[in-house]
PDB file of N, CA and C in Angstrom:
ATOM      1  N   UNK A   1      -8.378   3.755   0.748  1.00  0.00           N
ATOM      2  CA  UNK A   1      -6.923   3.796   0.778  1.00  0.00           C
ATOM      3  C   UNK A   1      -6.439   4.594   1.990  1.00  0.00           C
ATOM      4  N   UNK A   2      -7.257   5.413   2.284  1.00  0.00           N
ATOM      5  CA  UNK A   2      -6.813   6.473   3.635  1.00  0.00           C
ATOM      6  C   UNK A   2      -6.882   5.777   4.940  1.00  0.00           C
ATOM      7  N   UNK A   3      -7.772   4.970   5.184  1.00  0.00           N
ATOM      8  CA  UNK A   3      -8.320   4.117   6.415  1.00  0.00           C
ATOM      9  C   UNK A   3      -6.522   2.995   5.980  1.00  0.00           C
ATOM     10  N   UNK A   4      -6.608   2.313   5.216  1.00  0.00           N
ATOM     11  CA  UNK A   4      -5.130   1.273   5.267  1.00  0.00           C
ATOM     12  C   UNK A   4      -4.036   2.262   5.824  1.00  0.00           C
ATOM     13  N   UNK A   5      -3.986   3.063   4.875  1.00  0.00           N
ATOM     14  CA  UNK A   5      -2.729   4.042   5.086  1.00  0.00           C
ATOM     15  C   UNK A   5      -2.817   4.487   6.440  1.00  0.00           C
ATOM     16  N   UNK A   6      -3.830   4.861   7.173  1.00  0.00           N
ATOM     17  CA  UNK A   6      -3.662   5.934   8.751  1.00  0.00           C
ATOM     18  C   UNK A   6      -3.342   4.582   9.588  1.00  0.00           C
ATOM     19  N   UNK A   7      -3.999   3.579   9.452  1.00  0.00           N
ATOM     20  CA  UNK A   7      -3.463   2.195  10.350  1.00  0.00           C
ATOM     21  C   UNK A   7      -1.911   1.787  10.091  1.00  0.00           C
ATOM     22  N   UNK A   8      -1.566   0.655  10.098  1.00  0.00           N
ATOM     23  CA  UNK A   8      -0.103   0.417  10.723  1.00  0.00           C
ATOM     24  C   UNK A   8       0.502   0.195   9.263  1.00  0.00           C
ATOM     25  N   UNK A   9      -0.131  -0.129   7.914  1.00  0.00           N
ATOM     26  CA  UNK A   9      -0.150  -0.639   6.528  1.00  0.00           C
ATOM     27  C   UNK A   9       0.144   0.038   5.355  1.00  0.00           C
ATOM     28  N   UNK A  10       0.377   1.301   6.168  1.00  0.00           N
ATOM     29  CA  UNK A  10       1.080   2.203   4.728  1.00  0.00           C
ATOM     30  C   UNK A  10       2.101   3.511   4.972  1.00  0.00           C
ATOM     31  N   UNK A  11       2.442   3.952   4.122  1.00  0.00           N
ATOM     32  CA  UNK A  11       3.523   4.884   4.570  1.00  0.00           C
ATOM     33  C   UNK A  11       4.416   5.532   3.256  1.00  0.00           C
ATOM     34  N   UNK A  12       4.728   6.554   3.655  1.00  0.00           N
ATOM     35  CA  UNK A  12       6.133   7.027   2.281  1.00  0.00           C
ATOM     36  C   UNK A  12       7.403   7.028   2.838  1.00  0.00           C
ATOM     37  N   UNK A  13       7.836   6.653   1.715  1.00  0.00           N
ATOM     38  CA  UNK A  13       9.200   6.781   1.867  1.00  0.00           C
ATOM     39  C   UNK A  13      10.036   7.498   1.163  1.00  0.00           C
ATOM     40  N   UNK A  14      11.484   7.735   1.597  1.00  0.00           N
ATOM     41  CA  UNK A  14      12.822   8.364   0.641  1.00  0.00           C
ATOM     42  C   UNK A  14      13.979   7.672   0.818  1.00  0.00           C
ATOM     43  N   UNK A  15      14.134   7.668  -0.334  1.00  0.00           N
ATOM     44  CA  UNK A  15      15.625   6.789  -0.230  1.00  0.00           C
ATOM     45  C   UNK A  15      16.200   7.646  -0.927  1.00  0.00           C
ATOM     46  N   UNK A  16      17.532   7.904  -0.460  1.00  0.00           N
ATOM     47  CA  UNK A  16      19.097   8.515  -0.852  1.00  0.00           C
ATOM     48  C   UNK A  16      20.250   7.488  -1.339  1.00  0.00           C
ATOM     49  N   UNK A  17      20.456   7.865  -2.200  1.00  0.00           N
ATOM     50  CA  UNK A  17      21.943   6.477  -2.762  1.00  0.00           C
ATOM     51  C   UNK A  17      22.978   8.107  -3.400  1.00  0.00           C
ATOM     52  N   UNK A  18      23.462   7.634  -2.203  1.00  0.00           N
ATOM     53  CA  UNK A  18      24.950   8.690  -2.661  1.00  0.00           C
ATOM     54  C   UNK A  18      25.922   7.821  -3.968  1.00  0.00           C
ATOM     55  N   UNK A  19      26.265   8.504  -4.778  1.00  0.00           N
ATOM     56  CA  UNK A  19      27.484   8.132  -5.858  1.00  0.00           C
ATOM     57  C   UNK A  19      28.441   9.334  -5.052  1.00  0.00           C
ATOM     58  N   UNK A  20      29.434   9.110  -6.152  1.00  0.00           N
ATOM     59  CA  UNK A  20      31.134   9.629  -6.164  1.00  0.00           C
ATOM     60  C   UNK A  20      30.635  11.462  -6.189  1.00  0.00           C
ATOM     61  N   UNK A  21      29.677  11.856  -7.331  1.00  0.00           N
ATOM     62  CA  UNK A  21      29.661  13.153  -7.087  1.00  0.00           C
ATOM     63  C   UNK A  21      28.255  13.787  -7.118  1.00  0.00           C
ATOM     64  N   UNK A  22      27.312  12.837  -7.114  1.00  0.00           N
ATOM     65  CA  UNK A  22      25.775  13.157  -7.302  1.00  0.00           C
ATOM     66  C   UNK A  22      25.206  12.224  -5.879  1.00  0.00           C
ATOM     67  N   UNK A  23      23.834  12.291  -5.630  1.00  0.00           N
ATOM     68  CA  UNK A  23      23.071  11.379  -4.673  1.00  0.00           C
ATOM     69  C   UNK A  23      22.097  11.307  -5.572  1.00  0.00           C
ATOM     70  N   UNK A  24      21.106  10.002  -5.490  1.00  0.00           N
ATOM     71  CA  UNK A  24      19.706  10.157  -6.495  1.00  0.00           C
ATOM     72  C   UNK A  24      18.647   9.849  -5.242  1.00  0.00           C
ATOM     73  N   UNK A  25      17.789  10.636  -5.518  1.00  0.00           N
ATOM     74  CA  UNK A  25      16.262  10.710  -4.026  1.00  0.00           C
ATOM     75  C   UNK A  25      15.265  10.184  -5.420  1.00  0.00           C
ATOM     76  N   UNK A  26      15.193   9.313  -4.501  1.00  0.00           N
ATOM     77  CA  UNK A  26      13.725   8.153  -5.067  1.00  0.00           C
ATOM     78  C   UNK A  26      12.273   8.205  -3.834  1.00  0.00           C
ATOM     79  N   UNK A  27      11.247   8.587  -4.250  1.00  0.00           N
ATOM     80  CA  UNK A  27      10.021   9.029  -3.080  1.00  0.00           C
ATOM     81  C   UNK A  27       9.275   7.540  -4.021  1.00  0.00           C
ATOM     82  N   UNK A  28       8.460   6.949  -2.393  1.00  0.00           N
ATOM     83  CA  UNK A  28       7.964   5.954  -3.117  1.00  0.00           C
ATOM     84  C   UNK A  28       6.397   6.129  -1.931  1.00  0.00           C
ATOM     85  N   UNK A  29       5.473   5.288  -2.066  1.00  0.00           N
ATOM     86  CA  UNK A  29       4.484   4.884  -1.490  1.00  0.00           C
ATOM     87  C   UNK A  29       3.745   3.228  -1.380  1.00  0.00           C
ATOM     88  N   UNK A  30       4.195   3.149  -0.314  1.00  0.00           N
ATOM     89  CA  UNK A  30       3.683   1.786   0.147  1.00  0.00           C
ATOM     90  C   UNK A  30       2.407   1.122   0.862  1.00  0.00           C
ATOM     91  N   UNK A  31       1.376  -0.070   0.596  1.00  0.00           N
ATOM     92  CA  UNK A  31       0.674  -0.003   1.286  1.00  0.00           C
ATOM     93  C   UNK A  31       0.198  -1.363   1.535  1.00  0.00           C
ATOM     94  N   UNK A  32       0.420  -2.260   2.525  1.00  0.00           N
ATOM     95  CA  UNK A  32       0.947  -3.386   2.754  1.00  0.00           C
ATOM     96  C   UNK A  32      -0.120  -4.218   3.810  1.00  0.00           C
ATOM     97  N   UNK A  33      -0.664  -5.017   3.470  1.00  0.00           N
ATOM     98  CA  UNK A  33      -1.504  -5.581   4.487  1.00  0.00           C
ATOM     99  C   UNK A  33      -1.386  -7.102   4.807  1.00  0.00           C
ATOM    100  N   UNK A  34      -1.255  -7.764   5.691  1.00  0.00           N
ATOM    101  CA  UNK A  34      -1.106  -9.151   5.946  1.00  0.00           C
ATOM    102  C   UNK A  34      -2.661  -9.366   6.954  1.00  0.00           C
ATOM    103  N   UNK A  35      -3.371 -10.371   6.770  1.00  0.00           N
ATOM    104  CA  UNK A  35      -4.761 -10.493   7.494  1.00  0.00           C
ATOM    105  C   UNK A  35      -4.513 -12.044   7.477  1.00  0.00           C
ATOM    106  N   UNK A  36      -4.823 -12.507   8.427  1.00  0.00           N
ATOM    107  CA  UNK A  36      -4.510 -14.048   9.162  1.00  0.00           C
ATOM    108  C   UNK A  36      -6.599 -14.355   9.313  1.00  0.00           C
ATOM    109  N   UNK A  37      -6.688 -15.215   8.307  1.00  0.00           N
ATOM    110  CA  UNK A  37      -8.244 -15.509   8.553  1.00  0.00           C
ATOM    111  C   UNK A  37      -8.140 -17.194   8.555  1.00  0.00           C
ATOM    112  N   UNK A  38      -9.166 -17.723   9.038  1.00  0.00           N
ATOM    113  CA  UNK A  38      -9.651 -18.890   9.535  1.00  0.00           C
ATOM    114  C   UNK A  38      -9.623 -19.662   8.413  1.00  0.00           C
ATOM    115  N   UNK A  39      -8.915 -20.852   8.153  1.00  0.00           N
ATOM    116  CA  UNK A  39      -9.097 -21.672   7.053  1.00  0.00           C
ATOM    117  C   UNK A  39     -10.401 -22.427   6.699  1.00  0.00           C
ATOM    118  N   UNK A  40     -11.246 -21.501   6.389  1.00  0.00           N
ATOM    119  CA  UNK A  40     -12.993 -21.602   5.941  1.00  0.00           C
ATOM    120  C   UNK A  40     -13.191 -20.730   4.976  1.00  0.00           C
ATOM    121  N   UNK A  41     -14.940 -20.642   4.593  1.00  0.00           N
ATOM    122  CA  UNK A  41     -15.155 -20.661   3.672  1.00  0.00           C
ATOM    123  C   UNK A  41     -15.157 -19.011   3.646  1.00  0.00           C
ATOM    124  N   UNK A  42     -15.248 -18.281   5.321  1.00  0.00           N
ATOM    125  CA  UNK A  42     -15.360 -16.779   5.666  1.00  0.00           C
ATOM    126  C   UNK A  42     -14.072 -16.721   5.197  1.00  0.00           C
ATOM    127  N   UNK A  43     -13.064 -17.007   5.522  1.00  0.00           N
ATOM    128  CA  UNK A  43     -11.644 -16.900   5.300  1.00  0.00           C
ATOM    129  C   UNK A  43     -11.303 -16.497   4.233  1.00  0.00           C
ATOM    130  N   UNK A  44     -11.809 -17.438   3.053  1.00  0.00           N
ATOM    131  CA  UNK A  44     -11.828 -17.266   1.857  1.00  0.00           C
ATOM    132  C   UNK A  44     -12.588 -16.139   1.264  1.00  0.00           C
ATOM    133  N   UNK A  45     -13.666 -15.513   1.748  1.00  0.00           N
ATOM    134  CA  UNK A  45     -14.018 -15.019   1.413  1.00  0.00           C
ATOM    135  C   UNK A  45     -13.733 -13.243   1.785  1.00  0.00           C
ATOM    136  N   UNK A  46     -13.423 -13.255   2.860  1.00  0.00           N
ATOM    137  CA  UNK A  46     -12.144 -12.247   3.408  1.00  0.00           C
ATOM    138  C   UNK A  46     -11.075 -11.762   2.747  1.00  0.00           C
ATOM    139  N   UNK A  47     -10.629 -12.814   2.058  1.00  0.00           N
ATOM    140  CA  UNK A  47      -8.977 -13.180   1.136  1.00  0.00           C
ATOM    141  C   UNK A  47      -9.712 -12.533  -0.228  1.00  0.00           C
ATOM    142  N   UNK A  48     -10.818 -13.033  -1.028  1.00  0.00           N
ATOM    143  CA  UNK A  48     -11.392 -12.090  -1.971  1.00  0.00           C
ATOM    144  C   UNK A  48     -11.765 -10.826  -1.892  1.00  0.00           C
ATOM    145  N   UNK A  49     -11.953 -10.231  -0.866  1.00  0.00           N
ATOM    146  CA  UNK A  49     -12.748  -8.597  -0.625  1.00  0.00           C
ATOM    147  C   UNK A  49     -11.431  -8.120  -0.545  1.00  0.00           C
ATOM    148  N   UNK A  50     -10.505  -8.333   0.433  1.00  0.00           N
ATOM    149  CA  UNK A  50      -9.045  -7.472   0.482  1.00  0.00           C
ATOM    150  C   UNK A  50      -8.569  -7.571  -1.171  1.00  0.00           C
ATOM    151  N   UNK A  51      -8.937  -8.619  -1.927  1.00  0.00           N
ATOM    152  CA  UNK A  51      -7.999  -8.997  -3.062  1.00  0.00           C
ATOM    153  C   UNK A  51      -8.970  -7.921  -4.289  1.00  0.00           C
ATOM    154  N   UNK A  52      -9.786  -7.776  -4.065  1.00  0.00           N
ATOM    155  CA  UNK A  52     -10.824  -6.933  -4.882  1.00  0.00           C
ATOM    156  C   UNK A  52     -10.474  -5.871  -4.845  1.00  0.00           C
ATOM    157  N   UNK A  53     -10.152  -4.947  -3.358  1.00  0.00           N
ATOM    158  CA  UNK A  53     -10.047  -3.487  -2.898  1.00  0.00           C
ATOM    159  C   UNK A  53      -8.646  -3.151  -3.207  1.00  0.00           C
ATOM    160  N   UNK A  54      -7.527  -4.035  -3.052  1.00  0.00           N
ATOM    161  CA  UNK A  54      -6.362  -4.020  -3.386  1.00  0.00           C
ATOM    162  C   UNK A  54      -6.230  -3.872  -4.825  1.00  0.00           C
ATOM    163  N   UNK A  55      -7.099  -4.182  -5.420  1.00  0.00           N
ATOM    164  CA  UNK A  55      -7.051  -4.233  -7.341  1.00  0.00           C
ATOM    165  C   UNK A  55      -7.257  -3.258  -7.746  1.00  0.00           C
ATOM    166  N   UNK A  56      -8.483  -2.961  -7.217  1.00  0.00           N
ATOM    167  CA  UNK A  56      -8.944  -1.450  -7.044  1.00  0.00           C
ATOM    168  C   UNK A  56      -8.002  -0.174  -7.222  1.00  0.00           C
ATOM    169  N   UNK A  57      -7.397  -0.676  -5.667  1.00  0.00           N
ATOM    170  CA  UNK A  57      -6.730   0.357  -5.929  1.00  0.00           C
ATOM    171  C   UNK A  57      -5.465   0.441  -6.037  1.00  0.00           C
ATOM    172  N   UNK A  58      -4.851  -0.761  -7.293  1.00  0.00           N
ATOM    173  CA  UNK A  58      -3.989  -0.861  -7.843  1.00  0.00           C
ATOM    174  C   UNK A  58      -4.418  -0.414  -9.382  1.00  0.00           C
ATOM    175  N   UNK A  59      -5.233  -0.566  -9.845  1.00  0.00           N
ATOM    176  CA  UNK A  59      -6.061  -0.494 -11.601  1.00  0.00           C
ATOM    177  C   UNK A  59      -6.094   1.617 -11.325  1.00  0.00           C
ATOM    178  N   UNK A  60      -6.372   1.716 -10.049  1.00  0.00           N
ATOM    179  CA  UNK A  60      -6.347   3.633  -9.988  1.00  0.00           C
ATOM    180  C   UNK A  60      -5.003   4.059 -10.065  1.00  0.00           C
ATOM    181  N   UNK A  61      -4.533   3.429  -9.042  1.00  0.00           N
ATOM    182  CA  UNK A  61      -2.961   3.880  -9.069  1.00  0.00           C
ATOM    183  C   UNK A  61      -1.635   3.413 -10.527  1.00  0.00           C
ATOM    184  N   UNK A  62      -2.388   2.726 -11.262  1.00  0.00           N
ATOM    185  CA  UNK A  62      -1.701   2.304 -12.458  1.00  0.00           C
ATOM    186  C   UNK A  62      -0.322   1.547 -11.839  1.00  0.00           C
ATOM    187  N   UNK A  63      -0.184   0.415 -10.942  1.00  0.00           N
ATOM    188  CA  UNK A  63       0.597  -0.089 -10.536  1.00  0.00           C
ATOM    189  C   UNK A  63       0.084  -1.834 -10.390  1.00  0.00           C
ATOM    190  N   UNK A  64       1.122  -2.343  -9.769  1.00  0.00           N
ATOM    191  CA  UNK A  64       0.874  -4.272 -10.047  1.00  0.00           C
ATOM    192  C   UNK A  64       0.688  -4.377  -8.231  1.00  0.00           C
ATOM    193  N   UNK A  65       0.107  -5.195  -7.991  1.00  0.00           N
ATOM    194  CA  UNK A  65      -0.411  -5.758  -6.978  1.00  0.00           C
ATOM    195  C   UNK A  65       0.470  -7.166  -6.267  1.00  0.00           C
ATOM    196  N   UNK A  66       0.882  -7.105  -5.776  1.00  0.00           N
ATOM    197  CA  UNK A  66       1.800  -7.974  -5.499  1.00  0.00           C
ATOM    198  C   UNK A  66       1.424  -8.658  -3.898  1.00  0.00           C
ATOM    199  N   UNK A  67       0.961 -10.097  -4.342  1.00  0.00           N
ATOM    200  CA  UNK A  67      -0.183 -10.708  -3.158  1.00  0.00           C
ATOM    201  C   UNK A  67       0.943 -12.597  -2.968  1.00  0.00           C
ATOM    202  N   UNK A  68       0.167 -12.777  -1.698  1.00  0.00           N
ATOM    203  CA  UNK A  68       0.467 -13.761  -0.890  1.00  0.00           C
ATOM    204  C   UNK A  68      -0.122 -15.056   0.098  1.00  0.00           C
ATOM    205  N   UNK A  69      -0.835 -16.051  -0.747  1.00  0.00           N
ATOM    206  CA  UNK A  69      -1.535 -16.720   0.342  1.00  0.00           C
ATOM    207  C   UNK A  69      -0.749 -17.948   0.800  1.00  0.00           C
ATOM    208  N   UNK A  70      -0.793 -18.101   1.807  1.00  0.00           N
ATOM    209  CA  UNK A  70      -0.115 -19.386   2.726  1.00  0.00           C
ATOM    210  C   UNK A  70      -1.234 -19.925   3.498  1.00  0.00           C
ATOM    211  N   UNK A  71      -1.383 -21.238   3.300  1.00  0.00           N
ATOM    212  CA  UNK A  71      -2.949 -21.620   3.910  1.00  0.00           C
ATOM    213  C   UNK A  71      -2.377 -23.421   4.439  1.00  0.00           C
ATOM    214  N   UNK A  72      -2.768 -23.198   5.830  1.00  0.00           N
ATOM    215  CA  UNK A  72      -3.032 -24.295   5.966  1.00  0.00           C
ATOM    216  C   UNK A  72      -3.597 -24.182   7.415  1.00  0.00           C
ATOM    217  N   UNK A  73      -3.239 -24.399   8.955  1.00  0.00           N
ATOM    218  CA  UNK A  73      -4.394 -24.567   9.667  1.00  0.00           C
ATOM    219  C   UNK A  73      -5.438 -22.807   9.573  1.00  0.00           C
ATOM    220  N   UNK A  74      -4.897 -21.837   9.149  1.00  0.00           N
ATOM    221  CA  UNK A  74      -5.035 -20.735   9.560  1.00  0.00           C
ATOM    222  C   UNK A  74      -4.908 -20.432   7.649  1.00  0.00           C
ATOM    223  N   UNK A  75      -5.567 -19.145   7.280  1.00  0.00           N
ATOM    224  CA  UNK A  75      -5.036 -18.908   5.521  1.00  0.00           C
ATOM    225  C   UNK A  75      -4.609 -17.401   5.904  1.00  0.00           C
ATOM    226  N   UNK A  76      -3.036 -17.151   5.685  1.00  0.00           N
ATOM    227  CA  UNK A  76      -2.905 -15.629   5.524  1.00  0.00           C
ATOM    228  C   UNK A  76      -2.497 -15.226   4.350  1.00  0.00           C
ATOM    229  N   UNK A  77      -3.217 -13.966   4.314  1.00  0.00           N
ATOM    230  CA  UNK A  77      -2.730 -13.191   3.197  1.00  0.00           C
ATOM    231  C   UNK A  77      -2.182 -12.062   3.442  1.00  0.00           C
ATOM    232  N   UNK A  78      -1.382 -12.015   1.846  1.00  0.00           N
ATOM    233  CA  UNK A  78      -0.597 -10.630   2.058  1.00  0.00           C
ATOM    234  C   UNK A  78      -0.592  -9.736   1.191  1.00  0.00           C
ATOM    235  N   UNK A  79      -0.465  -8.771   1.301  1.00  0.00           N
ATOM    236  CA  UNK A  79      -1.410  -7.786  -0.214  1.00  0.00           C
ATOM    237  C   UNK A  79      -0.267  -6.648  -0.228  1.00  0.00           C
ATOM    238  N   UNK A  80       0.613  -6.151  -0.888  1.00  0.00           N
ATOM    239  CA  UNK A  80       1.548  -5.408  -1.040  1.00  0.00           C
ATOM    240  C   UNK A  80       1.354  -4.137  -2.109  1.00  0.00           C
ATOM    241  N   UNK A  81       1.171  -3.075  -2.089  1.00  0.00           N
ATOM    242  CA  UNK A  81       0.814  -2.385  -3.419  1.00  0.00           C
ATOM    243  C   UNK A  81       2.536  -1.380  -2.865  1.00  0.00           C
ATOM    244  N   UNK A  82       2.995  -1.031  -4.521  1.00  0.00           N
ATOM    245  CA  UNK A  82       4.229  -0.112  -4.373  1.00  0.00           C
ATOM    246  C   UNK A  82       3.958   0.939  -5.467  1.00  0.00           C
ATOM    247  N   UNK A  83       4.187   2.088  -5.040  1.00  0.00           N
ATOM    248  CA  UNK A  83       3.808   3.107  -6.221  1.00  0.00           C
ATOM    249  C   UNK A  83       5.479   4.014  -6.157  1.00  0.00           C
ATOM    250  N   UNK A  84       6.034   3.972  -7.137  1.00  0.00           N
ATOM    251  CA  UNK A  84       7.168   5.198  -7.481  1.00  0.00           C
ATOM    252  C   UNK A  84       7.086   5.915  -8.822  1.00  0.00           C
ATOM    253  N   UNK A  85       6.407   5.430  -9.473  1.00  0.00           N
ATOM    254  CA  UNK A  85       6.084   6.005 -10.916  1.00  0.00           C
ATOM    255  C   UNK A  85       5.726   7.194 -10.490  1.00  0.00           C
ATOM    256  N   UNK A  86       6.499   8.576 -11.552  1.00  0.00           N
ATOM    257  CA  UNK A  86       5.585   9.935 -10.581  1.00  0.00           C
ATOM    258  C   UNK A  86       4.337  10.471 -11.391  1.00  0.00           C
ATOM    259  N   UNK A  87       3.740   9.548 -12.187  1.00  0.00           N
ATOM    260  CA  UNK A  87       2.162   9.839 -12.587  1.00  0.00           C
ATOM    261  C   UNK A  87       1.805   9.097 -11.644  1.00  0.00           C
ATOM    262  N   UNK A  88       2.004   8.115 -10.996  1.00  0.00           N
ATOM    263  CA  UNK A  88       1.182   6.949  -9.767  1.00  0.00           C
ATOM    264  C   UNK A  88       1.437   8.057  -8.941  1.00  0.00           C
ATOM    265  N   UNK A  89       2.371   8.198  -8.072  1.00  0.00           N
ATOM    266  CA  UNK A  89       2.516   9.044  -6.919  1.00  0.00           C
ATOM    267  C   UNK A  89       1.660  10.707  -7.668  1.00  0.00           C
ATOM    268  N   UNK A  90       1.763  11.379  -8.287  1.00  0.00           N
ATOM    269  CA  UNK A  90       0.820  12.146  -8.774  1.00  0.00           C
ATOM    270  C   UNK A  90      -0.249  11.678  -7.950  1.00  0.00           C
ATOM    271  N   UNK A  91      -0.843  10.953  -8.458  1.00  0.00           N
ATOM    272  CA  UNK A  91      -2.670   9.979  -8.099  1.00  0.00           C
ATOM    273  C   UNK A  91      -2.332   9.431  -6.432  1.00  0.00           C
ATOM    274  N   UNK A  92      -1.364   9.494  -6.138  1.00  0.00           N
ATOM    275  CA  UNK A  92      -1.270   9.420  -4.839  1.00  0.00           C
ATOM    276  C   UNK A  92      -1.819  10.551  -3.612  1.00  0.00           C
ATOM    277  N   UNK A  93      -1.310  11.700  -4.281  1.00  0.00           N
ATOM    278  CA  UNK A  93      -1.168  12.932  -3.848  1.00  0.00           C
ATOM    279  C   UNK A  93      -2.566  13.632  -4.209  1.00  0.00           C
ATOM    280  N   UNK A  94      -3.090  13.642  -5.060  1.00  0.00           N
ATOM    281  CA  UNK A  94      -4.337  13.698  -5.223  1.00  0.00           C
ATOM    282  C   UNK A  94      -5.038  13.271  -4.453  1.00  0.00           C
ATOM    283  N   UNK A  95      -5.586  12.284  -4.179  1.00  0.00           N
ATOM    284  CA  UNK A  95      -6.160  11.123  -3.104  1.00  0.00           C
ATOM    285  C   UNK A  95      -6.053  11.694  -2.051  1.00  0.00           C
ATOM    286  N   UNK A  96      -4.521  11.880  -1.294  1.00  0.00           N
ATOM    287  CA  UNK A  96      -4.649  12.103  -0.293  1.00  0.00           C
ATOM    288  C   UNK A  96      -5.322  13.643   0.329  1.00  0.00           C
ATOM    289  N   UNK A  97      -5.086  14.536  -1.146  1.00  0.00           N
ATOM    290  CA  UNK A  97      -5.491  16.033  -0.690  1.00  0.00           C
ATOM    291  C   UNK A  97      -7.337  15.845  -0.889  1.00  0.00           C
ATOM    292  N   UNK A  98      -7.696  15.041  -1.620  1.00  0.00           N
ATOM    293  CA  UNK A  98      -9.009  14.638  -1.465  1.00  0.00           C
ATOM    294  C   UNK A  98      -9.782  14.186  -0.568  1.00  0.00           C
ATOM    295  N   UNK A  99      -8.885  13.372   0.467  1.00  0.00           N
ATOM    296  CA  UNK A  99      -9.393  12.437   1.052  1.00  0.00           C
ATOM    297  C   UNK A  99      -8.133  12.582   2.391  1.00  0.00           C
ATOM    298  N   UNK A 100      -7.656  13.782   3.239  1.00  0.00           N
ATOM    299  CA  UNK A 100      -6.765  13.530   3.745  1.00  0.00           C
ATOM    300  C   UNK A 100      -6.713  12.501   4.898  1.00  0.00           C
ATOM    301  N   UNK A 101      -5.143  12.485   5.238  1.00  0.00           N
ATOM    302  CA  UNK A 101      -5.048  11.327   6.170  1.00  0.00           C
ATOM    303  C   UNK A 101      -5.413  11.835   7.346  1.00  0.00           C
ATOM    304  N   UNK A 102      -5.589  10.938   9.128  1.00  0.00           N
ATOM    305  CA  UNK A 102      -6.085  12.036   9.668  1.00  0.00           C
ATOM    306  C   UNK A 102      -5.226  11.215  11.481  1.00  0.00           C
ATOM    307  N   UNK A 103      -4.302  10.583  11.166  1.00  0.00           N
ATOM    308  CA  UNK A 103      -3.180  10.189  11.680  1.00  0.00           C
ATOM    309  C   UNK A 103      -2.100  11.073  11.761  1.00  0.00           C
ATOM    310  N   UNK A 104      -1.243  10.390  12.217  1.00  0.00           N
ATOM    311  CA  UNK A 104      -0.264  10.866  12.829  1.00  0.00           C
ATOM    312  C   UNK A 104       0.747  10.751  11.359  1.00  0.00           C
ATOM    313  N   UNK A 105       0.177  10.049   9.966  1.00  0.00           N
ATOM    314  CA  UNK A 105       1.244  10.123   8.883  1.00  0.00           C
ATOM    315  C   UNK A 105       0.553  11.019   8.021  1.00  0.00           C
ATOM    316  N   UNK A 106      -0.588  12.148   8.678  1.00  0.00           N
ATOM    317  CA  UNK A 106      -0.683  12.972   7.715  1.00  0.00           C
ATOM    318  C   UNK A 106       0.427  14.263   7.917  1.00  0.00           C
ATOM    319  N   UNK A 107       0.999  13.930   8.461  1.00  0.00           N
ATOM    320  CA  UNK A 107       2.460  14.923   9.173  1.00  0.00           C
ATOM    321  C   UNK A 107       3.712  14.560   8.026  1.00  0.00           C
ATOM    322  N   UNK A 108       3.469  12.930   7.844  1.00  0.00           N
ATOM    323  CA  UNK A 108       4.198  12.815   6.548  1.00  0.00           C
ATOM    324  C   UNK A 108       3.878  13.136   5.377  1.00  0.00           C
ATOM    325  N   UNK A 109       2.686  13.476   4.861  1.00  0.00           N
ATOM    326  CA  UNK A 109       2.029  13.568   3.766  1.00  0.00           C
ATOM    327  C   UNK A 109       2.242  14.775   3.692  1.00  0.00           C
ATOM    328  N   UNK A 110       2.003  15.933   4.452  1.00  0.00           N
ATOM    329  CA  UNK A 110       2.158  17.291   4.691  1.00  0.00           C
ATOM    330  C   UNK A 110       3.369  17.633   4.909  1.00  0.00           C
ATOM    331  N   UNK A 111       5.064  16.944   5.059  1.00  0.00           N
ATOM    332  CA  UNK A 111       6.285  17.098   4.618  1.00  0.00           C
ATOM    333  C   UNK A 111       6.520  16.900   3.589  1.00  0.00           C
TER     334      UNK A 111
END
C-alpha cells in the first residue's frame, strides 16, 4: 500500500463544507490506480494480480473496492479504494506509522 501511495495513486484528503453557523471537516484516504495492459492473456493476467492486491487491501482496510475494466484493442483497468470510516482511516494510520511513506506525501501523512 506504501509503494501505490508514494507513486502518483494515492493521497489524503480534507474537505470543509461550511453551513450558516458550523463547517463539517471530513479526512478521507484515497488510492487509485488505472494500468492500460495489452489485450492478451498477460493483460489479463495483470488485471487479476492488481485485482487480488486491491482486495487485499480493501478486506484490511474494511472498505469496498470499486474497479473498472474497458477492453478492447488495449484492456484498462481501474482500481479505486476510498477509506473515511475512522476505524478504516485508524488502519490507515497504523500502516503508515508501520510502514512509513518515504515521498514527498509523507509530509502529508506527518500533517
Amino acid at each position: 500500500m506504501a509503494g501505490f501511495t508514494d507513486g502518483e495513486s494515492g493521497g489524503f484528503y480534507l474537505s470543509i463544507t461550511k453551513r450558516k453557523t458550523t463547517s463539517r471537516f471530513t479526512t478521507q484516504f484515497k488510492l487509485k490506480i488505472n494500468q492500460v495492459c495489452p489485450n492478451s492473456e498477460n493483460g489479463e493476467l495483470i488485471g487479476r494480480a492488481y485485482f487480488s492486491i486491491f482486495s487485499k487491501i480493501c478486506e484490511y482496510l474494511e472498505t469496498t473496492l470499486m474497479s473498472r475494466v474497458d477492453r478492447s484493442n488495449i484492456i484498462r483497468f481501474l482500481f479505486i479504494i476510498v477509506v473515511h470510516n475512522p476505524n478504516s482511516l485508524d488502519k490507515v494510520i497504523e500502516y503508515f506509522e508501520k510502514f512509513p511513506l518515504l515521498g514527498k506525501k509523507a509530509l502529508d501523512f506527518a500533517g
